[in-house]
C-alpha atoms as a PDB file:
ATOM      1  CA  UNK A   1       0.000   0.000   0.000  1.00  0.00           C
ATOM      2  CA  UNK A   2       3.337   1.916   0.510  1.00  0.00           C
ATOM      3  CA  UNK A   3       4.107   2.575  -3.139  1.00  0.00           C
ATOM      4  CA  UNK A   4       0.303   3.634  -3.757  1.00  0.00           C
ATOM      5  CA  UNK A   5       0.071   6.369  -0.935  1.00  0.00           C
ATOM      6  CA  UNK A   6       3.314   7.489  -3.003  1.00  0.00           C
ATOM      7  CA  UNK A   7       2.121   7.542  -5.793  1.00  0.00           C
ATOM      8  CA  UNK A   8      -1.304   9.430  -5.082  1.00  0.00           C
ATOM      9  CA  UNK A   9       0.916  12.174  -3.264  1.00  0.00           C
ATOM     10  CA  UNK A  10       3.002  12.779  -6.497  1.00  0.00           C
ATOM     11  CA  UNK A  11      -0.428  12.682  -8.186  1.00  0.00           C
ATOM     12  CA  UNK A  12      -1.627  15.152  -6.016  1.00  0.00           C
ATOM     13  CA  UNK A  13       1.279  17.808  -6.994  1.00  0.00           C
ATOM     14  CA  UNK A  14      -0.054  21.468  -7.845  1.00  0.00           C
ATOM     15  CA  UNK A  15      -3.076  20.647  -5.862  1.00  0.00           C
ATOM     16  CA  UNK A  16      -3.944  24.175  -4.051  1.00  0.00           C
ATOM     17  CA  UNK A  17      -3.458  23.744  -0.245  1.00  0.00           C
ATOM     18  CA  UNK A  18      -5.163  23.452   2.143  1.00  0.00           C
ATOM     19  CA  UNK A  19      -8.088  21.198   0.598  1.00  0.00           C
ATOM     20  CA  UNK A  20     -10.411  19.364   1.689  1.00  0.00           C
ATOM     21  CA  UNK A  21     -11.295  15.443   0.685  1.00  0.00           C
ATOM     22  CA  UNK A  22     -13.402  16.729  -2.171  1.00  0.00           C
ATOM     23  CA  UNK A  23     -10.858  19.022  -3.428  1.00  0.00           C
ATOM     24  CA  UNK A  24      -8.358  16.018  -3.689  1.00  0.00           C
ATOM     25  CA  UNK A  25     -11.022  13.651  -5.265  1.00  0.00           C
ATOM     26  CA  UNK A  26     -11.305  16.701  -7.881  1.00  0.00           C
ATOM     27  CA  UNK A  27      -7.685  17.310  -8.514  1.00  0.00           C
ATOM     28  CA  UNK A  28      -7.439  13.467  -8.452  1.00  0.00           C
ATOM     29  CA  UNK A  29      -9.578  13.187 -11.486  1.00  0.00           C
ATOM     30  CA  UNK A  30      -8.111  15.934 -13.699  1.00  0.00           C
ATOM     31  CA  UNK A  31      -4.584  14.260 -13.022  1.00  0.00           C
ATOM     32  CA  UNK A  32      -6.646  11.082 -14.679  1.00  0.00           C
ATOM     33  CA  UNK A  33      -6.067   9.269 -11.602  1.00  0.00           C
ATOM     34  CA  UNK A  34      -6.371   5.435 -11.361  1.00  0.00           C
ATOM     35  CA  UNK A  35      -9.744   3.749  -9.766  1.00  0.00           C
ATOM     36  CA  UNK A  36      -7.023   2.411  -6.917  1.00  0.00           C
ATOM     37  CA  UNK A  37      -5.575   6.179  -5.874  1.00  0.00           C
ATOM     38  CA  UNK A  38      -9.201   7.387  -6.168  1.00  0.00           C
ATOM     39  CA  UNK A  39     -10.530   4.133  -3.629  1.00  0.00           C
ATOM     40  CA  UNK A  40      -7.670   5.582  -1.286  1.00  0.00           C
ATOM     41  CA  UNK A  41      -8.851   9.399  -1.364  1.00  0.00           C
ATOM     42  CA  UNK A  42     -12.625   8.718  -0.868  1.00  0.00           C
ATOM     43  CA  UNK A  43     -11.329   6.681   2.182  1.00  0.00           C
ATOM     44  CA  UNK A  44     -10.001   9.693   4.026  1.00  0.00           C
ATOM     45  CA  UNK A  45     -12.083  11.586   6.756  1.00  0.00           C
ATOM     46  CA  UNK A  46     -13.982  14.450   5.503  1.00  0.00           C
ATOM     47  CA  UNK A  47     -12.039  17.241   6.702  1.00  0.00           C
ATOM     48  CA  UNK A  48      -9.365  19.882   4.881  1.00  0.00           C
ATOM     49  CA  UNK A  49      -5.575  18.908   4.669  1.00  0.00           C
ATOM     50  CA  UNK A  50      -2.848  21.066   5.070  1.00  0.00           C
ATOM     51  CA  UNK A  51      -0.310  19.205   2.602  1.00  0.00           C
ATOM     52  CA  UNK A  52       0.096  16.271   1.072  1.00  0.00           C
ATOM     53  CA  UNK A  53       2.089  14.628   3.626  1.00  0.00           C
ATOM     54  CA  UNK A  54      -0.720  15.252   5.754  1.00  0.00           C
ATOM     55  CA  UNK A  55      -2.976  13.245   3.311  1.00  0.00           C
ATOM     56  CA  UNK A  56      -0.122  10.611   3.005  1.00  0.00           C
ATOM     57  CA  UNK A  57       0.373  10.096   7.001  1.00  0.00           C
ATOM     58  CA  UNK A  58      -3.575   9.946   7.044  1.00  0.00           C
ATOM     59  CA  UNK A  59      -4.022   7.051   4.357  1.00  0.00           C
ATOM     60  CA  UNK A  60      -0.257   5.163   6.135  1.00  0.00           C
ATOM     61  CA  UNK A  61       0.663   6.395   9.678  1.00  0.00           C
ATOM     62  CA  UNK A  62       4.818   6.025   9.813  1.00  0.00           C
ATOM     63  CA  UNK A  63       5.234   8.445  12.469  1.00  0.00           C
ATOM     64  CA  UNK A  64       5.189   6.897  15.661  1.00  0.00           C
ATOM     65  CA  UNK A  65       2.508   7.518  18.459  1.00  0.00           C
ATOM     66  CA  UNK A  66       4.413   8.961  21.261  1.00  0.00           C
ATOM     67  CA  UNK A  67       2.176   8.536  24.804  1.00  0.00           C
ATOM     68  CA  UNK A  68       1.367  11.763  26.406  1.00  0.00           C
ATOM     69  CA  UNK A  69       2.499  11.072  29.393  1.00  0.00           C
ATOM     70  CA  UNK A  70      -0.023  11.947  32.327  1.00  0.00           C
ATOM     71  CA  UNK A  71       0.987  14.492  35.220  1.00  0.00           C
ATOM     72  CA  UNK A  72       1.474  13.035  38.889  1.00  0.00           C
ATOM     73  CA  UNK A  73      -0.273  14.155  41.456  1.00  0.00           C
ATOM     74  CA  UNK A  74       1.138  16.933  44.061  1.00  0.00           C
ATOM     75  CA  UNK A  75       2.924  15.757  46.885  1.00  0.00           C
ATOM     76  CA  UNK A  76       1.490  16.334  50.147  1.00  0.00           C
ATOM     77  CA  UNK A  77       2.883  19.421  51.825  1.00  0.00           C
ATOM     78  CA  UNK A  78       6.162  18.434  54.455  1.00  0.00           C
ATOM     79  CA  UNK A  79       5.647  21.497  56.830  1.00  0.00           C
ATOM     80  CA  UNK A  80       6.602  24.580  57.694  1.00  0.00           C
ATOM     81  CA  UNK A  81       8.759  26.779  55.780  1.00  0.00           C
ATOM     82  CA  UNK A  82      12.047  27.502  57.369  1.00  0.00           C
ATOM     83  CA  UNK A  83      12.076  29.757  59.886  1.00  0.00           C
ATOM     84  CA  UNK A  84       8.261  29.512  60.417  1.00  0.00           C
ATOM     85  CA  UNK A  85       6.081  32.035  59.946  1.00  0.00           C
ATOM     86  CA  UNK A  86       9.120  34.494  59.728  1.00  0.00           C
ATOM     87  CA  UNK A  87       9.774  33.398  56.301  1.00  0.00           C
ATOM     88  CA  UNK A  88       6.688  35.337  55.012  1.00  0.00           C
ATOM     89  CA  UNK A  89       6.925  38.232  57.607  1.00  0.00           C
ATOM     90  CA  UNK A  90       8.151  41.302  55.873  1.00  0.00           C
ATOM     91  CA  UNK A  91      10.335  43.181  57.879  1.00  0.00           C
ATOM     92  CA  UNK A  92      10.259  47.163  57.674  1.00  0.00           C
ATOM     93  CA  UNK A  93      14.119  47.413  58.500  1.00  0.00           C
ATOM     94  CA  UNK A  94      16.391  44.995  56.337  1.00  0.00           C
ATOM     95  CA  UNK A  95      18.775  43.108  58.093  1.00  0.00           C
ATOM     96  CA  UNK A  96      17.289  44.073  61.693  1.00  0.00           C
ATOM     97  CA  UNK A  97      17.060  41.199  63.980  1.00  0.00           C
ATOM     98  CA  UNK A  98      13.562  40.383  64.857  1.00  0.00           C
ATOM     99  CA  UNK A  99      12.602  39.469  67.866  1.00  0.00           C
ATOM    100  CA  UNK A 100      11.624  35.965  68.519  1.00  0.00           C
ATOM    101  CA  UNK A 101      13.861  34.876  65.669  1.00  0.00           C
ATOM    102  CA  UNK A 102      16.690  32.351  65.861  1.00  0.00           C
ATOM    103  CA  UNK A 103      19.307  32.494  68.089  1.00  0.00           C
ATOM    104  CA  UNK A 104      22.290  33.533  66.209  1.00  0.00           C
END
């Protein structure tokens, strides 16, 4: 089926893109196309193409299926930040000590 799918995307050469199935069918014809390439275009989905590898990778998939891998769930929180609650407590003087902080 290979050297068919080849054969219908040379055939398909010039053809204005994108287009859909009917389009190709169309151009198809007017290239005098055999009954064989014109069997595989009226088996694609009815939608519009972008090119004619497009068409080609819809009629033989050789691009392999690569698995979305799915996203793991969040991890449970450990804690506290370090420090405690002084982590998120702005201070109004930089580099002041605050009280109640670690021992240095």
């Amino acid at each position: 089926m290979s050297g068919r799918v080849a054969q219908l995307q040379v055939l398909l050469e010039g053809v204005p893109l994108p287009a859909a199935k009917q389009e190709l069918i169309q151009h198809a014809r007017r290239e005098r196309a055999g009954p064989a390439e014109l069997a595989l275009l009226e088996a694609l989905p009815d939608r519009a193409y972008e090119s004619i590898d497009e068409v080609g990778e819809t009629l033989q998939p050789v691009q392999p299926i690569t698995p979305v891998p799915q996203p793991k769930p969040p991890r449970p929180e450990s804690g506290l930040p370090p420090s405690g609650d002084a982590y998120t407590d702005p201070s109004p003087e930089p580099g002041r000590v605050r009280e109640g902080g670690p021992a240095g």
